[in-house]
PDB file of N, CA and C in Angstrom:
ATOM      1  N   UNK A   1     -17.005 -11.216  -6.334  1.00  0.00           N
ATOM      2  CA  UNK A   1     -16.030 -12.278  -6.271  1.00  0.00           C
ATOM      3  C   UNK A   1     -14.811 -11.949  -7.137  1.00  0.00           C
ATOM      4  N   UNK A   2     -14.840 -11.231  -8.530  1.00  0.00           N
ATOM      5  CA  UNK A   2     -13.751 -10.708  -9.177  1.00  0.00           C
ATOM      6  C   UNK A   2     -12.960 -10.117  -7.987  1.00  0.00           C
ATOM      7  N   UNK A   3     -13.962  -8.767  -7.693  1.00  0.00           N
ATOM      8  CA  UNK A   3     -13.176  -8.112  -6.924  1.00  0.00           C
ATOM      9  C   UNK A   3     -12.091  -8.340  -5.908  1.00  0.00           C
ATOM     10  N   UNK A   4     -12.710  -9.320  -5.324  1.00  0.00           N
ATOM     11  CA  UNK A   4     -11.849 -10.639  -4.343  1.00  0.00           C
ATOM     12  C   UNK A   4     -10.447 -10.801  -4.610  1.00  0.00           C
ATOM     13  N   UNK A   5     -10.675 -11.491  -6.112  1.00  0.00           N
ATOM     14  CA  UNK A   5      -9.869 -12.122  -6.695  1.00  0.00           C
ATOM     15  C   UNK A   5      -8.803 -11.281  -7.503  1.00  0.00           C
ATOM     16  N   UNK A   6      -8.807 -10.286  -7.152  1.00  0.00           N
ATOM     17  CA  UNK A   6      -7.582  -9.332  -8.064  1.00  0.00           C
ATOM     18  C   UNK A   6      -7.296  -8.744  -7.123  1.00  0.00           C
ATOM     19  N   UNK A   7      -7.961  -8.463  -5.719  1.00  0.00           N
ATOM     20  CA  UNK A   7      -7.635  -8.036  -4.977  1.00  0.00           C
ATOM     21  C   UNK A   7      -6.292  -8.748  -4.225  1.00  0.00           C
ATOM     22  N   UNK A   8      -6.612 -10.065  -3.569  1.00  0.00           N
ATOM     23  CA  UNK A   8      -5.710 -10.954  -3.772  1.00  0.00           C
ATOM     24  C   UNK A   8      -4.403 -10.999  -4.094  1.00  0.00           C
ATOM     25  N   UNK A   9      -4.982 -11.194  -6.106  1.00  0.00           N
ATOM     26  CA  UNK A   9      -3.541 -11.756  -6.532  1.00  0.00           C
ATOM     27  C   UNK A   9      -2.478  -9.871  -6.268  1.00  0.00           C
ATOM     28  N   UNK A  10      -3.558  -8.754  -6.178  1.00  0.00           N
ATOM     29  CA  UNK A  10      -2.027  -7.827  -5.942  1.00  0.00           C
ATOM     30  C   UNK A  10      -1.463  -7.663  -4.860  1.00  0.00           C
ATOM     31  N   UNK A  11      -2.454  -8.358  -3.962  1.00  0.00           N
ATOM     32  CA  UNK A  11      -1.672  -8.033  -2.509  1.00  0.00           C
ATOM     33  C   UNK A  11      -0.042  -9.244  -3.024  1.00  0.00           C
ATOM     34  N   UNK A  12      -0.928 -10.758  -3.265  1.00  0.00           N
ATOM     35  CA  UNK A  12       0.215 -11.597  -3.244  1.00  0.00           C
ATOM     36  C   UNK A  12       1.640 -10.560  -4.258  1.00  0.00           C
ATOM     37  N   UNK A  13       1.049 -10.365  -5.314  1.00  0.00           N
ATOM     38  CA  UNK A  13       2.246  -9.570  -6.226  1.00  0.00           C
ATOM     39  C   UNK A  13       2.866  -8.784  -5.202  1.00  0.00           C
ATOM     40  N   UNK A  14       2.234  -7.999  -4.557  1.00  0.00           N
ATOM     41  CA  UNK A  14       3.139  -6.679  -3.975  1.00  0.00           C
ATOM     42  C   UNK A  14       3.717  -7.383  -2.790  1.00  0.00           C
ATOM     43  N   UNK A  15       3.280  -8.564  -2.439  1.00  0.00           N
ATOM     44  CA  UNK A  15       3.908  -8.766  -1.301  1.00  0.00           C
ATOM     45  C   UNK A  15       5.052  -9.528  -1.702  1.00  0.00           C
ATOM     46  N   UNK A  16       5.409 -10.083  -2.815  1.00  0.00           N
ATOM     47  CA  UNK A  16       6.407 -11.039  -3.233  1.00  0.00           C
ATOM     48  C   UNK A  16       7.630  -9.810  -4.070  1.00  0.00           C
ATOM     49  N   UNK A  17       7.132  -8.910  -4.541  1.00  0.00           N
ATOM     50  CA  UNK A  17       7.996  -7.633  -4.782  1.00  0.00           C
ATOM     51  C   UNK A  17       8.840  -7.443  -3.469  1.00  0.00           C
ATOM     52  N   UNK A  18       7.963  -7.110  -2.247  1.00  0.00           N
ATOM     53  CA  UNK A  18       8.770  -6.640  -1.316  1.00  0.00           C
ATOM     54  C   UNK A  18       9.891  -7.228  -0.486  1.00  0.00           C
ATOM     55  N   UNK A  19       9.240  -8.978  -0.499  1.00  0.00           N
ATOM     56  CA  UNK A  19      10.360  -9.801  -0.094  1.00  0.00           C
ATOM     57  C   UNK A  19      11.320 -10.517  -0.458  1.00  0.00           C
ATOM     58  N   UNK A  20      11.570  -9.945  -2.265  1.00  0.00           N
ATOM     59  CA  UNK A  20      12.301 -10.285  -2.881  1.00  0.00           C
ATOM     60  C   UNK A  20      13.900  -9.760  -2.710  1.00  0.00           C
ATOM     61  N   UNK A  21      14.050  -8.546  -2.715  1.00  0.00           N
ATOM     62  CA  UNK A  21      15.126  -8.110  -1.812  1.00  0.00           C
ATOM     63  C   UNK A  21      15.488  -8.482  -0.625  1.00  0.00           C
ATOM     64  N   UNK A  22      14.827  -8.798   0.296  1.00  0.00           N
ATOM     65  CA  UNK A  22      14.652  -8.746   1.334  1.00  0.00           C
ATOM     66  C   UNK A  22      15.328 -10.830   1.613  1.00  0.00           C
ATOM     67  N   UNK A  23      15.326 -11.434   0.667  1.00  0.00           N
ATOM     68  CA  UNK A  23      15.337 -12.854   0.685  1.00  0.00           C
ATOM     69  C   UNK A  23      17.046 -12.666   0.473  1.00  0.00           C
ATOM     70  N   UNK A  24      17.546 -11.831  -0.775  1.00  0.00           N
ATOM     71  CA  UNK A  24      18.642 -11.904  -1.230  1.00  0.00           C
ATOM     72  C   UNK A  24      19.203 -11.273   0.035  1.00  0.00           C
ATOM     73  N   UNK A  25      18.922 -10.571   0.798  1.00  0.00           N
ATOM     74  CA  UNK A  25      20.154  -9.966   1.810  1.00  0.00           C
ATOM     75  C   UNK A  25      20.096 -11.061   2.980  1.00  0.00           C
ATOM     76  N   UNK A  26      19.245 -12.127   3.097  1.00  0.00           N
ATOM     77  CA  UNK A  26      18.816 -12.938   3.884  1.00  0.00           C
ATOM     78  C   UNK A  26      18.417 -12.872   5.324  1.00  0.00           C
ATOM     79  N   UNK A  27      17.643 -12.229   5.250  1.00  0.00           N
ATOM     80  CA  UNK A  27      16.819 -11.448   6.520  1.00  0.00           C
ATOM     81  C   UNK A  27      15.837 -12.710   7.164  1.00  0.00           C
ATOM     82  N   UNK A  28      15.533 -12.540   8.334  1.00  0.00           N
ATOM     83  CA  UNK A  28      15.070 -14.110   8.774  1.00  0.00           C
ATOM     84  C   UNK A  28      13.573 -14.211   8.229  1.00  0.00           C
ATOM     85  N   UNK A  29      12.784 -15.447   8.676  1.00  0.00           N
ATOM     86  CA  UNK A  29      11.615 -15.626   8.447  1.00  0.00           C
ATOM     87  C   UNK A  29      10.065 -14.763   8.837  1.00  0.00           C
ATOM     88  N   UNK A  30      10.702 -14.358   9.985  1.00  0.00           N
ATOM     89  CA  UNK A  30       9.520 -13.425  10.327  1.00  0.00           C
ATOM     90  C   UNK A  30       9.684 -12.021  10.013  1.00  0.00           C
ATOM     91  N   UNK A  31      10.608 -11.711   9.564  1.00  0.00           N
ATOM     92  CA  UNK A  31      10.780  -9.955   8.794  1.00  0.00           C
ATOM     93  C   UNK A  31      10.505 -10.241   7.739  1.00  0.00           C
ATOM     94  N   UNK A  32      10.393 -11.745   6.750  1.00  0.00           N
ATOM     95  CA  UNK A  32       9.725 -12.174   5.677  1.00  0.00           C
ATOM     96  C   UNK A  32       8.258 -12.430   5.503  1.00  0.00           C
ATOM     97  N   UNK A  33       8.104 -12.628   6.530  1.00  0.00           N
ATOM     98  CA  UNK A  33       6.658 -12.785   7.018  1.00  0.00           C
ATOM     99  C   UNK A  33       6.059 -11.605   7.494  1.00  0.00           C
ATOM    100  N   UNK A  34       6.642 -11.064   7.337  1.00  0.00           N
ATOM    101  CA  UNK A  34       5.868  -9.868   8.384  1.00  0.00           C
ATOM    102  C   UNK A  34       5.574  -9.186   6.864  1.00  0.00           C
ATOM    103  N   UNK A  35       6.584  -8.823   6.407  1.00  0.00           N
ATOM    104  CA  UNK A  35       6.545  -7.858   5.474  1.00  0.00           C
ATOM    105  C   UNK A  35       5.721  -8.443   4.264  1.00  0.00           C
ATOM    106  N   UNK A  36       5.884  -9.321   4.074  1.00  0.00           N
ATOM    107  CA  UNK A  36       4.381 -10.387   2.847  1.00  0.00           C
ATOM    108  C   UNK A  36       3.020  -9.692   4.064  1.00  0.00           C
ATOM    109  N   UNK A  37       2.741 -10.209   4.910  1.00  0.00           N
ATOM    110  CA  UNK A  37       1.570 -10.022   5.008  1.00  0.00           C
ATOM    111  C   UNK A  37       1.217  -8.201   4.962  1.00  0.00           C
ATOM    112  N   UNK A  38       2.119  -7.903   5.402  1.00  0.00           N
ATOM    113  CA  UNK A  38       1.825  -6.177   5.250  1.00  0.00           C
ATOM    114  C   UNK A  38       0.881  -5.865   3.885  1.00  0.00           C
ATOM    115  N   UNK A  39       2.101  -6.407   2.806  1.00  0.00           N
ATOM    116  CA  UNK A  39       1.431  -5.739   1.206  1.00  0.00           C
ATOM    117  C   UNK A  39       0.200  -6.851   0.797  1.00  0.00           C
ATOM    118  N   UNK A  40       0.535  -7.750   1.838  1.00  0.00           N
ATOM    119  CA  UNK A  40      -1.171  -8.657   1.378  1.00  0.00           C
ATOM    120  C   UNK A  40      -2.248  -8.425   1.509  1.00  0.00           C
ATOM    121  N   UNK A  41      -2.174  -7.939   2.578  1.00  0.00           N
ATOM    122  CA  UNK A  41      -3.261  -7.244   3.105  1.00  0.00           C
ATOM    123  C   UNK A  41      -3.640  -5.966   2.895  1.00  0.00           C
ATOM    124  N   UNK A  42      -2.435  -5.259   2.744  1.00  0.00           N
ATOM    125  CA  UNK A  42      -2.820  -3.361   2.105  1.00  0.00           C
ATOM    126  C   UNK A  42      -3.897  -3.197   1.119  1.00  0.00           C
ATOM    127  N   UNK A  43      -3.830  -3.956  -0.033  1.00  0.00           N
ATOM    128  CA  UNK A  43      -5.284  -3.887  -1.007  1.00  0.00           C
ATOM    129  C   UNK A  43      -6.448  -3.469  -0.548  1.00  0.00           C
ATOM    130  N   UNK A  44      -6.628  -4.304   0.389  1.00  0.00           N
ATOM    131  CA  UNK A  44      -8.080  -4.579   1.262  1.00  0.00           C
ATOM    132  C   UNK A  44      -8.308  -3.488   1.657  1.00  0.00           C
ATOM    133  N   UNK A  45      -7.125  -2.559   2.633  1.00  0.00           N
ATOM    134  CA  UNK A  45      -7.437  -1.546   3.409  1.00  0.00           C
ATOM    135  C   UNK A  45      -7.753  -0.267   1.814  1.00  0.00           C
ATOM    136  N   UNK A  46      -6.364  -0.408   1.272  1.00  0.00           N
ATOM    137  CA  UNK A  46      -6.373   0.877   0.295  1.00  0.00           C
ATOM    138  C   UNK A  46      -7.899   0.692  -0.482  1.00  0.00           C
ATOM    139  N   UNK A  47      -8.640  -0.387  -0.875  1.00  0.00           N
ATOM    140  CA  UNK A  47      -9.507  -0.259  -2.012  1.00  0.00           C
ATOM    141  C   UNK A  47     -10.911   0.070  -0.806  1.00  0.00           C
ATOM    142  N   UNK A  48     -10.780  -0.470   0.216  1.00  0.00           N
ATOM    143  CA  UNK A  48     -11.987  -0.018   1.128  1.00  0.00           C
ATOM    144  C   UNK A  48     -12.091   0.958   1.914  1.00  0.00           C
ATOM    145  N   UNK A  49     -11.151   2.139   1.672  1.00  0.00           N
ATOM    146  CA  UNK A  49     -11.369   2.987   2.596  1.00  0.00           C
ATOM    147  C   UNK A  49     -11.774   4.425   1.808  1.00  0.00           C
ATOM    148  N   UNK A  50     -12.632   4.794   2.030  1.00  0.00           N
ATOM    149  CA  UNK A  50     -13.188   5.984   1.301  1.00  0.00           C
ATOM    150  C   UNK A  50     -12.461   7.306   1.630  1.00  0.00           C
ATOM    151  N   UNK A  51     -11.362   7.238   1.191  1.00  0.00           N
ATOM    152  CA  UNK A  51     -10.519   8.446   1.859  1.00  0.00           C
ATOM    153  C   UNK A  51      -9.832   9.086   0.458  1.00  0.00           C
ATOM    154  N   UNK A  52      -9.674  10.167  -0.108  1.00  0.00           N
ATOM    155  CA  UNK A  52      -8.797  10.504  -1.141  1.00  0.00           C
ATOM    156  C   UNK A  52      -9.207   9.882  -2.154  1.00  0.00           C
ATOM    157  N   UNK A  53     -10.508   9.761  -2.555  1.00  0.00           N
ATOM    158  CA  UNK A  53     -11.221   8.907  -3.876  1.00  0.00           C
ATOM    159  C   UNK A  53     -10.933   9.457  -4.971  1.00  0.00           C
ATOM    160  N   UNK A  54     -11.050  10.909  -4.892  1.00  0.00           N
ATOM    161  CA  UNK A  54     -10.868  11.722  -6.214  1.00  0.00           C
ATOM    162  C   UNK A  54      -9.144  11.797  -6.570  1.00  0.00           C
ATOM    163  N   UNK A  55      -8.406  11.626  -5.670  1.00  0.00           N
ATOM    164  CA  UNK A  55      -6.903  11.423  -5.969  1.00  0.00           C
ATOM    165  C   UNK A  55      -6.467   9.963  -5.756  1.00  0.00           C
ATOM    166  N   UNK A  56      -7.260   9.334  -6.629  1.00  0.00           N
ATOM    167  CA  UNK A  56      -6.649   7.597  -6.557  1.00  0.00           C
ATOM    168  C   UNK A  56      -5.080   7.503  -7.096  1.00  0.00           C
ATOM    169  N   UNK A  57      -4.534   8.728  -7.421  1.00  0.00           N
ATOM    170  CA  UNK A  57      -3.360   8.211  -7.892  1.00  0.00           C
ATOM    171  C   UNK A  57      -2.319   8.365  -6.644  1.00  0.00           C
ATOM    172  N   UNK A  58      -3.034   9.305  -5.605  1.00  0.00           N
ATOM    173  CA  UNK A  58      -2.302   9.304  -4.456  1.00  0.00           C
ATOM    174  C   UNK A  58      -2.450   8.330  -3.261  1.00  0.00           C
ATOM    175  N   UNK A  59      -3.756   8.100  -3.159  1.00  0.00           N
ATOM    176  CA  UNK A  59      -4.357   7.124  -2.257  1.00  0.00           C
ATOM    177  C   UNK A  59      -4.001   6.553  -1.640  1.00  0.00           C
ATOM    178  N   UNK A  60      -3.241   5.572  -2.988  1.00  0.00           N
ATOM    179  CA  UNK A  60      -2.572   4.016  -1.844  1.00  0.00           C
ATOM    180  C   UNK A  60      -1.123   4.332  -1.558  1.00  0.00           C
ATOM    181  N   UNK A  61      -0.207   5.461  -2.100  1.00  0.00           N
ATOM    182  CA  UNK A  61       0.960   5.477  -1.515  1.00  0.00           C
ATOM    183  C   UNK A  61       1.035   6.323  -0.101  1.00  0.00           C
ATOM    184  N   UNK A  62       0.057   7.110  -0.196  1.00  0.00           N
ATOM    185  CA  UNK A  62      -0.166   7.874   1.100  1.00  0.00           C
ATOM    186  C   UNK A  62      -0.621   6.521   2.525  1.00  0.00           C
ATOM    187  N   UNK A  63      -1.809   6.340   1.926  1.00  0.00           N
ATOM    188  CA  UNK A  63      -2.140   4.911   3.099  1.00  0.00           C
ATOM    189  C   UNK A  63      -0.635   4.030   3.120  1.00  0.00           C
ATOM    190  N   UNK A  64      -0.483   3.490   2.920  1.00  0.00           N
ATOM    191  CA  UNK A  64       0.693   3.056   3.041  1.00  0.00           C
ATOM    192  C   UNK A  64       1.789   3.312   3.210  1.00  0.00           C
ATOM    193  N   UNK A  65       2.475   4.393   3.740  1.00  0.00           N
ATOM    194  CA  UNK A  65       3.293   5.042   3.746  1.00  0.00           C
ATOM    195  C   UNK A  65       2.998   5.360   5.475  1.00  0.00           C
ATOM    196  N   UNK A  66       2.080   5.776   5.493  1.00  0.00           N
ATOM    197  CA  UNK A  66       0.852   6.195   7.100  1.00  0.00           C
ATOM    198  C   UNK A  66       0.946   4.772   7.850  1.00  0.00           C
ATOM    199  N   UNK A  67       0.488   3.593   7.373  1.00  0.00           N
ATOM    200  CA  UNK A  67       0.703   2.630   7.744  1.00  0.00           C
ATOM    201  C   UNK A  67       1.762   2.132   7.707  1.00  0.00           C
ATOM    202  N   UNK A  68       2.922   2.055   7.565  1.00  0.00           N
ATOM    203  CA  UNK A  68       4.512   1.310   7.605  1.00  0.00           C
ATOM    204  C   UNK A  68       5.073   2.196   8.832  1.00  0.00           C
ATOM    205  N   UNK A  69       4.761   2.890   8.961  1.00  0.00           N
ATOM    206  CA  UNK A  69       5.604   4.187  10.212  1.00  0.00           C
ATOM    207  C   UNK A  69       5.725   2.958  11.442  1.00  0.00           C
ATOM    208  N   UNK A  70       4.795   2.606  11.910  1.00  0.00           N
ATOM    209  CA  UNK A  70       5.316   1.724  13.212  1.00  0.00           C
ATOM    210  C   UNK A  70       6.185   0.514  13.074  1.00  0.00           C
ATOM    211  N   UNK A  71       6.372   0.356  11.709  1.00  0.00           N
ATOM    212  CA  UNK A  71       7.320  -0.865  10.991  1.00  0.00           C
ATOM    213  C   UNK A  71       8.818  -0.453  10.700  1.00  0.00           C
ATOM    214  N   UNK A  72       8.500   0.653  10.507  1.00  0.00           N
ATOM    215  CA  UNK A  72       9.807   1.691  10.105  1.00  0.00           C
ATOM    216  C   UNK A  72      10.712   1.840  11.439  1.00  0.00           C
ATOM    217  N   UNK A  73       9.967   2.400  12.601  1.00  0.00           N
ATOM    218  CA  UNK A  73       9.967   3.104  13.756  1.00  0.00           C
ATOM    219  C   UNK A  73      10.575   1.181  14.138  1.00  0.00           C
ATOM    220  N   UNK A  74      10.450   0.164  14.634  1.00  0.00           N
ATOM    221  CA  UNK A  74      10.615  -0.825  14.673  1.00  0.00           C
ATOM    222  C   UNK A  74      11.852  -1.337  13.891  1.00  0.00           C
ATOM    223  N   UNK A  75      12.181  -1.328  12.873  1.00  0.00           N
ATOM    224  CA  UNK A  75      13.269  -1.688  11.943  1.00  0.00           C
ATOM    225  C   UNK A  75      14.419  -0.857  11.728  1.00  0.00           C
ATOM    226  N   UNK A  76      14.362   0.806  12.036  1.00  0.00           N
ATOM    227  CA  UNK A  76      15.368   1.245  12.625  1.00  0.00           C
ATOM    228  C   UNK A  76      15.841   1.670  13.713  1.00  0.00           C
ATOM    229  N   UNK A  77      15.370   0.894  14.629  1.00  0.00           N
ATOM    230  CA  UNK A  77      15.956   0.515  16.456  1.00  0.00           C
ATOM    231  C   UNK A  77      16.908  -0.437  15.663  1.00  0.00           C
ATOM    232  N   UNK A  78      17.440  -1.566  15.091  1.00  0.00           N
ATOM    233  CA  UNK A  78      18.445  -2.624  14.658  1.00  0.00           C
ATOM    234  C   UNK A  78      19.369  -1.661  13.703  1.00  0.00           C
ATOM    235  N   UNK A  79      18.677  -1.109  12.411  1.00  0.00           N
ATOM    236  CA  UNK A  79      19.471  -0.232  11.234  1.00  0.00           C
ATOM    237  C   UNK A  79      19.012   0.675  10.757  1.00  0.00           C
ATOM    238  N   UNK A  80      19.328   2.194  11.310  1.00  0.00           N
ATOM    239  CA  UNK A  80      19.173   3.196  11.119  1.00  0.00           C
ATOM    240  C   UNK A  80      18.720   3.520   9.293  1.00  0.00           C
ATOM    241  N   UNK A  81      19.900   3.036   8.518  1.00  0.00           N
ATOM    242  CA  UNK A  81      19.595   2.733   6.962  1.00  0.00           C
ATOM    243  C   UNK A  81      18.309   2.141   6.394  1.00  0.00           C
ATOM    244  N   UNK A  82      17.949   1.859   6.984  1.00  0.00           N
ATOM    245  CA  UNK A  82      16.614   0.873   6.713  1.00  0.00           C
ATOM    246  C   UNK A  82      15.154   1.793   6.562  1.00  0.00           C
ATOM    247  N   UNK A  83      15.267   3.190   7.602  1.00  0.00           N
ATOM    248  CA  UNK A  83      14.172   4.083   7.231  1.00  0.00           C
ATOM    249  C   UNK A  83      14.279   4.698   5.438  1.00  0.00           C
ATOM    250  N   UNK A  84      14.777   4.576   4.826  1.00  0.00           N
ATOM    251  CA  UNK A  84      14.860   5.009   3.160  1.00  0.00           C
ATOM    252  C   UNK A  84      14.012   4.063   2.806  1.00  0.00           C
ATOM    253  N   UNK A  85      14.749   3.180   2.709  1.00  0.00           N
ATOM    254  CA  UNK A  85      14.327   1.395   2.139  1.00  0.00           C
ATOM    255  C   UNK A  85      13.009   1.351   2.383  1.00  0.00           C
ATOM    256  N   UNK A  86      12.143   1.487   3.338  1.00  0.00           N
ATOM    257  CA  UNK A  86      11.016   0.895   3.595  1.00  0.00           C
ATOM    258  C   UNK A  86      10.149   1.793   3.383  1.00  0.00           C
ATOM    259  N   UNK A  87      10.356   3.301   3.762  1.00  0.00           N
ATOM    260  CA  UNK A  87       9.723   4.084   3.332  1.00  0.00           C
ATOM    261  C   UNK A  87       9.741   4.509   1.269  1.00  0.00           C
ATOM    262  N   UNK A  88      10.514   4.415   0.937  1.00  0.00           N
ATOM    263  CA  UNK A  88      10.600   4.498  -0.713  1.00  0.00           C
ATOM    264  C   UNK A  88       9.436   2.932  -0.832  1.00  0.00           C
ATOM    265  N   UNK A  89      10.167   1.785  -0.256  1.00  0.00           N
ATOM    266  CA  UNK A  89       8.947   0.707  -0.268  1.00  0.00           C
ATOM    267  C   UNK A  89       7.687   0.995  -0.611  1.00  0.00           C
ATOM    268  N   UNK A  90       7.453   1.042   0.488  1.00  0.00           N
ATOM    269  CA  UNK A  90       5.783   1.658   0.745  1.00  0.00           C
ATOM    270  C   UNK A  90       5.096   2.440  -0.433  1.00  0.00           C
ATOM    271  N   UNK A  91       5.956   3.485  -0.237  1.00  0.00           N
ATOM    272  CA  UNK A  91       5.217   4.686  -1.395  1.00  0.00           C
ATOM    273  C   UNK A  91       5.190   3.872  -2.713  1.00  0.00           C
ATOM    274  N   UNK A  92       5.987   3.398  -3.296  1.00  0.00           N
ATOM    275  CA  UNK A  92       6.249   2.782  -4.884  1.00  0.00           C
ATOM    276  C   UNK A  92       5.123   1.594  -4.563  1.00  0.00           C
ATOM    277  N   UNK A  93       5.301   0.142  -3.817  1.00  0.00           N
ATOM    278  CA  UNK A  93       4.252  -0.585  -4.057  1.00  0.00           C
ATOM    279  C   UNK A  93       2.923   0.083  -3.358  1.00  0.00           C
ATOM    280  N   UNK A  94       2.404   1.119  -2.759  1.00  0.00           N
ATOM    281  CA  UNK A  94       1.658   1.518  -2.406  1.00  0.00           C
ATOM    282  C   UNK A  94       0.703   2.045  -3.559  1.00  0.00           C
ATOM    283  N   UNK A  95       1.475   2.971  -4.420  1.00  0.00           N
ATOM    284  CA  UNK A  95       1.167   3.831  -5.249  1.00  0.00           C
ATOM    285  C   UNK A  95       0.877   2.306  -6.606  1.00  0.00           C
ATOM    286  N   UNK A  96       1.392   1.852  -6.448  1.00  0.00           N
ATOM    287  CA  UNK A  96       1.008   0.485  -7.638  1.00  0.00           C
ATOM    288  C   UNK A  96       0.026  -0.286  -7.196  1.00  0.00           C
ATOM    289  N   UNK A  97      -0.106  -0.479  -6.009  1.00  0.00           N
ATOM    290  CA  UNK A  97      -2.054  -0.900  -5.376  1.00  0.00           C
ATOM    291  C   UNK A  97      -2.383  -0.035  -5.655  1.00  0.00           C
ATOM    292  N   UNK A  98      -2.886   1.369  -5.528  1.00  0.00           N
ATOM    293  CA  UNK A  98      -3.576   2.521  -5.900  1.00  0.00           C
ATOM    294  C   UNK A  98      -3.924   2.353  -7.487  1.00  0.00           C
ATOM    295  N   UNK A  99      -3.101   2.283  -8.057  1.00  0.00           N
ATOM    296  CA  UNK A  99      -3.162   2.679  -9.926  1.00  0.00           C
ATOM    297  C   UNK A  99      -3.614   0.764 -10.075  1.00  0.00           C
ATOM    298  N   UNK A 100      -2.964  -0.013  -9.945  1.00  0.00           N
ATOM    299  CA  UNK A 100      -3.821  -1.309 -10.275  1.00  0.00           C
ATOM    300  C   UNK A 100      -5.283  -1.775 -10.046  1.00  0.00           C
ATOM    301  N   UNK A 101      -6.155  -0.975  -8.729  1.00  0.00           N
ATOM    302  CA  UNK A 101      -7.073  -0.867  -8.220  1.00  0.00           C
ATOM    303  C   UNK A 101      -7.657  -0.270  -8.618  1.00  0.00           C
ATOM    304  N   UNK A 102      -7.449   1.138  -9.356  1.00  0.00           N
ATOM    305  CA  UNK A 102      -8.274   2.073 -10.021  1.00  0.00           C
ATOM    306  C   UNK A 102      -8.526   1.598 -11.805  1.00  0.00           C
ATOM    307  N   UNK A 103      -7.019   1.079 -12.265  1.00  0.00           N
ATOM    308  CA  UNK A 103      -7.622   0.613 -13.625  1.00  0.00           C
ATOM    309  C   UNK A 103      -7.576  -0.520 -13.719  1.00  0.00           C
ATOM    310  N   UNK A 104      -8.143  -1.762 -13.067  1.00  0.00           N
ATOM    311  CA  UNK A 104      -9.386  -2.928 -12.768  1.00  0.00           C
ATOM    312  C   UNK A 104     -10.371  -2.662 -12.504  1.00  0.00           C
ATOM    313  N   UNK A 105     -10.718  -1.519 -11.499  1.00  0.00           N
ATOM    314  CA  UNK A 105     -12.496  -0.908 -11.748  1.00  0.00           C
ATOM    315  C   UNK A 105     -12.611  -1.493  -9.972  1.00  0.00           C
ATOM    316  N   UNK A 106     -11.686  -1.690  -9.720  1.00  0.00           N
ATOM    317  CA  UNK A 106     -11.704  -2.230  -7.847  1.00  0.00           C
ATOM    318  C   UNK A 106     -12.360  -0.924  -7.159  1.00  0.00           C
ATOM    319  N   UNK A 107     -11.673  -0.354  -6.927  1.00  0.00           N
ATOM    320  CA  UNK A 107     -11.692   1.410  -6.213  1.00  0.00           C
ATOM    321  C   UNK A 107     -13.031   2.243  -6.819  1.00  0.00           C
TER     322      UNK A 107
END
């Protein structure tokens, strides 16, 4: 149930990181939505998938980075500029689920 519960609050953290920019340029509700549930849910995948265990410091920016491509691929059909942005995204809060997950004892 800890586990649950920190799991959680980093998805909520990483997901409120990501749509914090994203509020100030005023991007609509469902590219706000979309993109919260992305990092809400990433925890779950990054801490349960037995892939790259011995490189937890790479883990979650790689998964995540792997996973945003069809979001990416999607968001620059409108703005070409936007593949940096989301991809630097990914990797940085990716790589901060990875290292928050490993020193809580989640992973």
């Amino acid at each position: 149930m800890r586990n649950l519960l920190w799991t959680l609050l980093i998805g909520a953290v990483a997901g409120t990181i990501d749509i914090l920019p994203m509020i100030k340029m005023k991007l609509d509700k469902y590219a706000l939505s979309s993109a919260f549930s992305f990092y809400f849910v990433m925890p779950f995948i990054i801490f349960n998938l037995a892939f790259l265990d011995n490189l937890w410091w790479l883990k979650g920016g790689l998964i995540t980075i792997v996973l945003s491509v069809p979001t990416t691929i999607l968001a620059s059909k409108a703005d070409k500029k936007a593949i940096i942005p989301i991809s630097m995204m990914a990797l940085v809060l990716g790589t901060a689920i990875g290292v928050a997950g490993h020193f809580l004892g989640i992973m």
